[in-house]
PDB file of N, CA and C in Angstrom:
ATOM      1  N   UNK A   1      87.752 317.133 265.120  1.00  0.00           N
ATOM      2  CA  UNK A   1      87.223 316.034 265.883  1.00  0.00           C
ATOM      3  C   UNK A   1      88.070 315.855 267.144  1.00  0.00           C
ATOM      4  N   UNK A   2      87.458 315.855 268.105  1.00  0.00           N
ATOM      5  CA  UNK A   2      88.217 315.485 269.189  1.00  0.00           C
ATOM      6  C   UNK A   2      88.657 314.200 269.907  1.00  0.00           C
ATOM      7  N   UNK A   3      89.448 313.682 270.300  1.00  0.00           N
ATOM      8  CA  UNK A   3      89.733 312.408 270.482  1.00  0.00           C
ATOM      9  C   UNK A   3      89.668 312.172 271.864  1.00  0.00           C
ATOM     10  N   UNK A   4      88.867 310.653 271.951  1.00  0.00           N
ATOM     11  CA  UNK A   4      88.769 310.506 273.401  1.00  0.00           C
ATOM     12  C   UNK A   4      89.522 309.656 273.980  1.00  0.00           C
ATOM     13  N   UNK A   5      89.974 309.008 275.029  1.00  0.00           N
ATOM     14  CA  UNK A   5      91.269 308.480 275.732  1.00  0.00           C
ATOM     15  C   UNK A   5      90.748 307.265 274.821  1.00  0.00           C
ATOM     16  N   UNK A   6      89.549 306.972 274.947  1.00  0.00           N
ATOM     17  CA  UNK A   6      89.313 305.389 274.137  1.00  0.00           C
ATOM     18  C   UNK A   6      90.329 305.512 272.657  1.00  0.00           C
ATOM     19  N   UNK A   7      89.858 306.532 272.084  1.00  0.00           N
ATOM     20  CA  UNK A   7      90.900 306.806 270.685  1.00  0.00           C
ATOM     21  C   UNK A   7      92.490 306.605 270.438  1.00  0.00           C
ATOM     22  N   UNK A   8      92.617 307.639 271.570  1.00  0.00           N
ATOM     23  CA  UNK A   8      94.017 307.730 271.767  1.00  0.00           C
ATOM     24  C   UNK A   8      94.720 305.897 272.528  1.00  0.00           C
ATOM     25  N   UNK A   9      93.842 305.526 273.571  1.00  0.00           N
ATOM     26  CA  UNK A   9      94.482 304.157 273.491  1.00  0.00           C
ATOM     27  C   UNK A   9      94.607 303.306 272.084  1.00  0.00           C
ATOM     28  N   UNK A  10      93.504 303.280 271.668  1.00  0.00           N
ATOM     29  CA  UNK A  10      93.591 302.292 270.268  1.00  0.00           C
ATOM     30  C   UNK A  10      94.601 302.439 269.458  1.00  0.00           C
ATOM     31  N   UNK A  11      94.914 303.676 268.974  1.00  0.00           N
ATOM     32  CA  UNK A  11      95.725 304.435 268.444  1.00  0.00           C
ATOM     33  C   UNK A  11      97.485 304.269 268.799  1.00  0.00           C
ATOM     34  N   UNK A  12      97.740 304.072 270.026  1.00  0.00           N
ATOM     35  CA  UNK A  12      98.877 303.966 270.849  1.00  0.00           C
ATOM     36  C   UNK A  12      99.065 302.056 270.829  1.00  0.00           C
ATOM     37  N   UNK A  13      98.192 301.803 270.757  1.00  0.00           N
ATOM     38  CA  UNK A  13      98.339 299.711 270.668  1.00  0.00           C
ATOM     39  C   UNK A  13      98.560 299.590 269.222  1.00  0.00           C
ATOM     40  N   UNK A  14      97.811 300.355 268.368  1.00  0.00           N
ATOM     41  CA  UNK A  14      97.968 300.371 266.889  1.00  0.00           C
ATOM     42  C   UNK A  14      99.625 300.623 266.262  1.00  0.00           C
ATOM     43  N   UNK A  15     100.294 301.931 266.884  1.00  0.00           N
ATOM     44  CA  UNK A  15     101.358 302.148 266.820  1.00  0.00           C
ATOM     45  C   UNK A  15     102.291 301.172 267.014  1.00  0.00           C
ATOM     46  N   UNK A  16     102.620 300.786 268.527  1.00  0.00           N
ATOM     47  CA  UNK A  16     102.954 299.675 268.677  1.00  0.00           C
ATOM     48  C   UNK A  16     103.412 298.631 268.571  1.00  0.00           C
ATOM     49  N   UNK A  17     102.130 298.060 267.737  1.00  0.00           N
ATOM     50  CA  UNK A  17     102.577 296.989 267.351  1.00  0.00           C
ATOM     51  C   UNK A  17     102.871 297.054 265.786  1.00  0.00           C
ATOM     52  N   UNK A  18     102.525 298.066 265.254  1.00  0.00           N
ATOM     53  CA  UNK A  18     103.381 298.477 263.709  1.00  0.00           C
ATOM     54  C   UNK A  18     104.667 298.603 263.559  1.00  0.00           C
ATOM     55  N   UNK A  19     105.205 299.279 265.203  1.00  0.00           N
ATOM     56  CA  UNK A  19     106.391 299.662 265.235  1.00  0.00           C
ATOM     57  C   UNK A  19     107.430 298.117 265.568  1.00  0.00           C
ATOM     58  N   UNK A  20     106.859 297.481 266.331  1.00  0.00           N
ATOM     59  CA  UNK A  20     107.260 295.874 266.452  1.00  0.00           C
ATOM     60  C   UNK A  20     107.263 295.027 265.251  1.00  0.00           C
ATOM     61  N   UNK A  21     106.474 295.274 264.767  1.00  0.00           N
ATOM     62  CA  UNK A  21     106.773 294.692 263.129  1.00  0.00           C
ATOM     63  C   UNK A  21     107.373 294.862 262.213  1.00  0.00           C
ATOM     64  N   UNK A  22     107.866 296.726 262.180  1.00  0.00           N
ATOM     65  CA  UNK A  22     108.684 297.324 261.664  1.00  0.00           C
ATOM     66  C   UNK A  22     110.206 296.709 261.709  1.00  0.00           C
ATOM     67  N   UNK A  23     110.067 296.486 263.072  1.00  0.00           N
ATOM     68  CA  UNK A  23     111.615 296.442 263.464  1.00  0.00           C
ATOM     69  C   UNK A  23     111.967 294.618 263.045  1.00  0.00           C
ATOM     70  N   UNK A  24     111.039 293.992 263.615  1.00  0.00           N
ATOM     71  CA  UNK A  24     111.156 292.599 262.656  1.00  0.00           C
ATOM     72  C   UNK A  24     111.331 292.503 261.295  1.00  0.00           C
ATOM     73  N   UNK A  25     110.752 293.158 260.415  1.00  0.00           N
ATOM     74  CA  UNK A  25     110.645 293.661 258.999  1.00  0.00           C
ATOM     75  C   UNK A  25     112.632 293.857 258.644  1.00  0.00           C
ATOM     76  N   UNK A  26     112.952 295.011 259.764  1.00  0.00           N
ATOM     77  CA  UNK A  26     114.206 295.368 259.516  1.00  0.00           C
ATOM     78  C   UNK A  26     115.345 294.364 259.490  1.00  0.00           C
ATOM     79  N   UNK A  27     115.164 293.776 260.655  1.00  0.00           N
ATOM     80  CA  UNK A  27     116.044 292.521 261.140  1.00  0.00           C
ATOM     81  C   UNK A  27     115.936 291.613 260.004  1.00  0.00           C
ATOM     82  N   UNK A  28     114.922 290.974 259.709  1.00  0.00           N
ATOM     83  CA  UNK A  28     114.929 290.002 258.704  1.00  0.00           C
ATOM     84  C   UNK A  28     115.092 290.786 257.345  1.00  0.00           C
ATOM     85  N   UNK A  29     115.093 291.435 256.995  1.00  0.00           N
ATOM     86  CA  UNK A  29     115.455 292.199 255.469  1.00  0.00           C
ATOM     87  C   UNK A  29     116.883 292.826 254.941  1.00  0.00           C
ATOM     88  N   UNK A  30     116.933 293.171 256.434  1.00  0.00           N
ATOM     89  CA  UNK A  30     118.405 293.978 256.260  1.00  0.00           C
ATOM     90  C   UNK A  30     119.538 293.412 256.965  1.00  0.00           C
ATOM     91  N   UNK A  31     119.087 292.935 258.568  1.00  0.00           N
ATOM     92  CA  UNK A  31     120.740 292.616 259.560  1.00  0.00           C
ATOM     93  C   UNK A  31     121.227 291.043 258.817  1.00  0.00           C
ATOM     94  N   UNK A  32     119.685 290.309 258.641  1.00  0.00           N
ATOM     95  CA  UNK A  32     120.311 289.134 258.194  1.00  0.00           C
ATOM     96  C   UNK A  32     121.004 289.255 257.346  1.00  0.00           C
ATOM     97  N   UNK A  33     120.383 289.869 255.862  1.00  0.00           N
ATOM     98  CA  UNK A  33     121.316 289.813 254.776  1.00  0.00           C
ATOM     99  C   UNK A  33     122.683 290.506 254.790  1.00  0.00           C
ATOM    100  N   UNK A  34     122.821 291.572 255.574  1.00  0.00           N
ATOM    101  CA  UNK A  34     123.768 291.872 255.568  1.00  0.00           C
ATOM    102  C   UNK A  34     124.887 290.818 256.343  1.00  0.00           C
ATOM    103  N   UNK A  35     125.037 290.209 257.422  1.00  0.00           N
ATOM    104  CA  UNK A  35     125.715 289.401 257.945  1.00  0.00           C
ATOM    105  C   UNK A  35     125.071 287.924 257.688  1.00  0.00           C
ATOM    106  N   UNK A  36     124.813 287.640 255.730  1.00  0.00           N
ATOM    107  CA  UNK A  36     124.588 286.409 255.880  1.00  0.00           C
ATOM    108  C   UNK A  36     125.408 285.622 255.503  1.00  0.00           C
ATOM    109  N   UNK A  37     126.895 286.217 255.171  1.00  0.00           N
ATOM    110  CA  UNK A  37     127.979 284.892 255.250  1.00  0.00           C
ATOM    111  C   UNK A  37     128.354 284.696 256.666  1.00  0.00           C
ATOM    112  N   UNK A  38     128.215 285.737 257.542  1.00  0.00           N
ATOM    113  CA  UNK A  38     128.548 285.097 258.497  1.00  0.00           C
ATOM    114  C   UNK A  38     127.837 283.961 259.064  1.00  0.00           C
ATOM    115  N   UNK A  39     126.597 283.819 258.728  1.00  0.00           N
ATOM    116  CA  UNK A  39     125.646 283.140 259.333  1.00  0.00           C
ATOM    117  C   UNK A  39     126.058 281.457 258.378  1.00  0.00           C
ATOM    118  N   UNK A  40     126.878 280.805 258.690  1.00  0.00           N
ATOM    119  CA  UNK A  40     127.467 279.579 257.998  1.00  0.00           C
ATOM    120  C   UNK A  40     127.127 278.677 259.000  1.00  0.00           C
ATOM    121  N   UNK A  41     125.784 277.942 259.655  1.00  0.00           N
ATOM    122  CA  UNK A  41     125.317 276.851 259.980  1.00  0.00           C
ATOM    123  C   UNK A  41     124.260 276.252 259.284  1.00  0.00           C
ATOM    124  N   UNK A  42     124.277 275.235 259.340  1.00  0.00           N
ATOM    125  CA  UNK A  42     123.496 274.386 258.481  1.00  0.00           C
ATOM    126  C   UNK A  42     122.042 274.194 258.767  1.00  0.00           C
ATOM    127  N   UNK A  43     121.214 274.081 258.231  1.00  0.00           N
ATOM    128  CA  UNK A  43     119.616 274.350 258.619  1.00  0.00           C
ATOM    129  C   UNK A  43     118.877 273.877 257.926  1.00  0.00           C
ATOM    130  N   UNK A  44     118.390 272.522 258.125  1.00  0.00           N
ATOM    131  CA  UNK A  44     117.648 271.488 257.286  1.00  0.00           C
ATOM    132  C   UNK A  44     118.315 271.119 255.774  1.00  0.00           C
ATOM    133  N   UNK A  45     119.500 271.243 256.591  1.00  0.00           N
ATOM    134  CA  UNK A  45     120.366 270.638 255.046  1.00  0.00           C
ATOM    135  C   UNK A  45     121.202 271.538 254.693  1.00  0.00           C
ATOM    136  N   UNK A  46     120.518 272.980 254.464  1.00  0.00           N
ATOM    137  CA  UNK A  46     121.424 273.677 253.509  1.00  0.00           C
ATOM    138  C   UNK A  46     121.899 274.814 254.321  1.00  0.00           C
ATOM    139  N   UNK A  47     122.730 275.644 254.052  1.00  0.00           N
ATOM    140  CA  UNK A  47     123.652 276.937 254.623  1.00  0.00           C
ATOM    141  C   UNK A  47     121.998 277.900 254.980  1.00  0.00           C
ATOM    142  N   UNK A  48     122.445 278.557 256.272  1.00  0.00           N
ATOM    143  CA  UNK A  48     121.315 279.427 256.996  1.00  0.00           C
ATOM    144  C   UNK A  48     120.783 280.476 256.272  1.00  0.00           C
ATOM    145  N   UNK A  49     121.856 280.874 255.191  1.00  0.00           N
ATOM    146  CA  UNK A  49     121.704 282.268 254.455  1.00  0.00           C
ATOM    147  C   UNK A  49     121.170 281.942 253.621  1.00  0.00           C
ATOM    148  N   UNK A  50     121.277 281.270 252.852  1.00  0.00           N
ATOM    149  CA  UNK A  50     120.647 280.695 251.417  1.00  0.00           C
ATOM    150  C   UNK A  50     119.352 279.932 251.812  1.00  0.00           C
ATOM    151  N   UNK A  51     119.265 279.242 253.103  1.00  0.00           N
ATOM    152  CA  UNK A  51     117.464 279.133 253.236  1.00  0.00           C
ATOM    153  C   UNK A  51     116.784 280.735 253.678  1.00  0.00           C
ATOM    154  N   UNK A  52     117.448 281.528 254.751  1.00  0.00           N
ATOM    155  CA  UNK A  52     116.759 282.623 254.974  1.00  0.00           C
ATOM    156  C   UNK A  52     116.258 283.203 253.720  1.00  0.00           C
ATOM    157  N   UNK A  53     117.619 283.467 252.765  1.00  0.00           N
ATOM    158  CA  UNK A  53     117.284 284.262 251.194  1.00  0.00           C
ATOM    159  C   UNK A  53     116.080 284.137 250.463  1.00  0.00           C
ATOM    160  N   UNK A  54     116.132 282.658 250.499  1.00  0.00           N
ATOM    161  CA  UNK A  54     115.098 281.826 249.510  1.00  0.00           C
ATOM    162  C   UNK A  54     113.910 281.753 250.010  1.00  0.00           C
ATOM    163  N   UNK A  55     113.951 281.161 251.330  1.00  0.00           N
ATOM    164  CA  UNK A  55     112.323 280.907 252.119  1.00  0.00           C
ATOM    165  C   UNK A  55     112.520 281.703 253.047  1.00  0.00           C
ATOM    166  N   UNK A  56     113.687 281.675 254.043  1.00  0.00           N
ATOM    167  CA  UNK A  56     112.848 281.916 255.568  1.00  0.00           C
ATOM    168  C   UNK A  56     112.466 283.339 255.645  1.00  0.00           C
ATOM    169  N   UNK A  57     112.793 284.429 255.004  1.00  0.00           N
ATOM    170  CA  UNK A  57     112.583 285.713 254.891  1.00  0.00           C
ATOM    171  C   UNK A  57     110.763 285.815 254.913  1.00  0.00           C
ATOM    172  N   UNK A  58     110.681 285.340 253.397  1.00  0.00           N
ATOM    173  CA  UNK A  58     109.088 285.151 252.879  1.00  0.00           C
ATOM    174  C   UNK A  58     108.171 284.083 253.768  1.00  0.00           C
ATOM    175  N   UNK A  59     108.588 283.378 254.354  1.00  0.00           N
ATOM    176  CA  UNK A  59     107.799 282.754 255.742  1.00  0.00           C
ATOM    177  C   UNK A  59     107.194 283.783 256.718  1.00  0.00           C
ATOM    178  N   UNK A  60     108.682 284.399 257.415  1.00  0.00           N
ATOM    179  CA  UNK A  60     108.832 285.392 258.397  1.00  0.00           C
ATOM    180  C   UNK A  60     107.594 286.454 257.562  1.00  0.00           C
ATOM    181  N   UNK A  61     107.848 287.142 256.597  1.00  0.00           N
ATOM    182  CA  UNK A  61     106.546 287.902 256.224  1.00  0.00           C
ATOM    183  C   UNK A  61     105.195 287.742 256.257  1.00  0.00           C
ATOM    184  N   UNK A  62     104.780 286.339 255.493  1.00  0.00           N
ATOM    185  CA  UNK A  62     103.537 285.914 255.622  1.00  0.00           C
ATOM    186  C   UNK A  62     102.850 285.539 257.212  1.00  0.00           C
ATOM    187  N   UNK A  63     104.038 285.157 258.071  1.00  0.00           N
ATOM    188  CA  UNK A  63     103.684 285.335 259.552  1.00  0.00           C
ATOM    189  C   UNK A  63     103.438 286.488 260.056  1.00  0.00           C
ATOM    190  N   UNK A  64     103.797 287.832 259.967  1.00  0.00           N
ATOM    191  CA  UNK A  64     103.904 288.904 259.970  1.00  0.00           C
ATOM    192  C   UNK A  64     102.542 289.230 259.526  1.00  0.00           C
ATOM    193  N   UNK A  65     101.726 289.337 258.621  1.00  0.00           N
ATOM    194  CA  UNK A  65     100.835 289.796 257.557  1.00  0.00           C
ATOM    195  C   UNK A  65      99.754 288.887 258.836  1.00  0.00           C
ATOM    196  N   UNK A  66      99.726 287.949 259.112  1.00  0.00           N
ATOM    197  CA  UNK A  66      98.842 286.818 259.304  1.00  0.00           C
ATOM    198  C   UNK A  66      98.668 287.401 261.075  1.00  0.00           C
ATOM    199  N   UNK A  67      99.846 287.560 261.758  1.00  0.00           N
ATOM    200  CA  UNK A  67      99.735 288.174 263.207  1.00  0.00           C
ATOM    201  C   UNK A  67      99.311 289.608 263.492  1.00  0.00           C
ATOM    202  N   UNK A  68      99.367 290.317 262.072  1.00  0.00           N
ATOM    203  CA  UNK A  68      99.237 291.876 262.358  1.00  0.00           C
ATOM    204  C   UNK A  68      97.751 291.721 261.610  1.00  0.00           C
ATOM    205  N   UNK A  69      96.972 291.064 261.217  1.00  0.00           N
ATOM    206  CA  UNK A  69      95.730 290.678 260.725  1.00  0.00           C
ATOM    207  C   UNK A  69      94.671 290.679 261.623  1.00  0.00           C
ATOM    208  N   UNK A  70      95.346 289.494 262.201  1.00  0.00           N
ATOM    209  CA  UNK A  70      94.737 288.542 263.452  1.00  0.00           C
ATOM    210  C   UNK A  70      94.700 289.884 264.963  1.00  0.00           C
ATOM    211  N   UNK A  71      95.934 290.549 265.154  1.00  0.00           N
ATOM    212  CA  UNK A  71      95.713 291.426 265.710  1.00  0.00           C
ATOM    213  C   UNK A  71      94.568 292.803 266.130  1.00  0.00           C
ATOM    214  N   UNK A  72      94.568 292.929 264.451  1.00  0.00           N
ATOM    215  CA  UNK A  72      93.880 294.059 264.080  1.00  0.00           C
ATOM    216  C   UNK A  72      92.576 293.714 264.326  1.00  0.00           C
ATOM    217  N   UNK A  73      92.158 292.666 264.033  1.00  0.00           N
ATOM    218  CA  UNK A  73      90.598 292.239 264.095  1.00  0.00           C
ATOM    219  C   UNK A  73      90.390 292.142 265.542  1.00  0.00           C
ATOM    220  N   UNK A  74      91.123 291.766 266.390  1.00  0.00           N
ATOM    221  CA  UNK A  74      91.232 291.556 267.856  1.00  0.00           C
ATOM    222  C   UNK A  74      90.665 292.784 268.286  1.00  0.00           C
ATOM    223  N   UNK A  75      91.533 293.727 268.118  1.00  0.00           N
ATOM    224  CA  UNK A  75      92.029 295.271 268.480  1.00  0.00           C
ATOM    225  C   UNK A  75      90.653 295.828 268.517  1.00  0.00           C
ATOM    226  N   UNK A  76      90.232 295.568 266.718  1.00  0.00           N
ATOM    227  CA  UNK A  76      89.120 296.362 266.607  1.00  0.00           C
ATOM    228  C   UNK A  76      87.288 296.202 266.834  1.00  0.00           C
ATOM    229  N   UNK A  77      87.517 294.767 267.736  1.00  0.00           N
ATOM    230  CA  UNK A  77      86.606 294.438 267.864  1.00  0.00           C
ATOM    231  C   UNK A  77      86.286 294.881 269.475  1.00  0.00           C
ATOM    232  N   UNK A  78      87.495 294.671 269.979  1.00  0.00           N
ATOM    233  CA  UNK A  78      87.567 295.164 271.755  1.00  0.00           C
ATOM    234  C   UNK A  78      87.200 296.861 271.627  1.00  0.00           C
ATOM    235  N   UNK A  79      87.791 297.163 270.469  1.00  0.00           N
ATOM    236  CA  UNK A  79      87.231 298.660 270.169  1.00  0.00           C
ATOM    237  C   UNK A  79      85.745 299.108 269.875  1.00  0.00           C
ATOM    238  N   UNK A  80      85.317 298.291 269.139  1.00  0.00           N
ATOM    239  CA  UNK A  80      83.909 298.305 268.568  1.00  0.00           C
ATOM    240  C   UNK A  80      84.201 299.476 267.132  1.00  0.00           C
ATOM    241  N   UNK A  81      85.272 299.293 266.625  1.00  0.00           N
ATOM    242  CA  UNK A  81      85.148 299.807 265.081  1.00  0.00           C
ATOM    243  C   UNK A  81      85.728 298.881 264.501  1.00  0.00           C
ATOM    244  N   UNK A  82      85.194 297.501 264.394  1.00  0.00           N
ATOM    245  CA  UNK A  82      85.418 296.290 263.592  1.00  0.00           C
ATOM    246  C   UNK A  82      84.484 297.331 262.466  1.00  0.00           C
ATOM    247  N   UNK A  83      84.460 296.492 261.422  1.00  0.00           N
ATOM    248  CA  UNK A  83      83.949 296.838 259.989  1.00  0.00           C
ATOM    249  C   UNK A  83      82.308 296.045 259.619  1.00  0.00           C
ATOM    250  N   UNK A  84      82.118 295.015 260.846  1.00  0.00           N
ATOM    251  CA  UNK A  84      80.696 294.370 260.643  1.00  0.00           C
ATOM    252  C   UNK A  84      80.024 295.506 261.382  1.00  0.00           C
ATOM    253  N   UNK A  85      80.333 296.260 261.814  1.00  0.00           N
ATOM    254  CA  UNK A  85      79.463 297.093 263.222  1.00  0.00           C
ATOM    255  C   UNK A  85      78.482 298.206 261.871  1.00  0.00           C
ATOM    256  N   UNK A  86      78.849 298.515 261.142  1.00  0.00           N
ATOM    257  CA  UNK A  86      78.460 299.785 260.169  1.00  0.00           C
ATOM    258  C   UNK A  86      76.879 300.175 260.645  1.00  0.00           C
TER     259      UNK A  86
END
C-alpha cells in the first residue's frame, strides 16, 4: 500500500503526540519517584511525595488517557478515518 502525504502527516501528529505522553508518563512514574524525598513541600496538607504516590500520579494518568482520547478523535476526524465514517 502506498502512503500518501495525507497518511504520512497523520501518522507524524500521531507519533508525536504519543511521544509527548511518553515522556510525561516517564517524568511522573520514574523522575518523581525517584527524587521523592527530595521533594519535602507541603501540598494540601500533606508531604508532595506521598500525595504524588497516592493520587497525583493516577490523576496525571487519567488526564493523560482523557487528552490523548480527546486528541485522537480530533485527529481522526480532520482525517476522515474517525470510526462513524465506515
Amino acid at each position: 500500500m502506498q502512503l500518501t502525504d495525507k497518511h504520512r502527516e497523520y501518522w507524524s501528529k500521531n507519533l508525536r503526540i504519543t511521544a509527548v505522553l511518553l515522556a510525561i508518563w516517564f517524568l511522573v512514574t520514574f523522575v518523581l519517584g525517584y527524587f521523592a524525598r527530595e521533594l519535602s513541600f507541603n501540598f494540601f496538607g500533606w508531604p508532595f511525595s506521598f500525595y504524588m504516590g497516592a493520587q497525583g500520579s493516577l490523576i496525571i494518568y487519567v488526564i493523560m488517557i482523557w487528552f490523548y482520547a480527546r486528541y485522537m478523535n480530533k485527529l481522526d476526524n480532520e482525517y476522515g478515518v474517525n470510526e462513524g465514517d465506515e
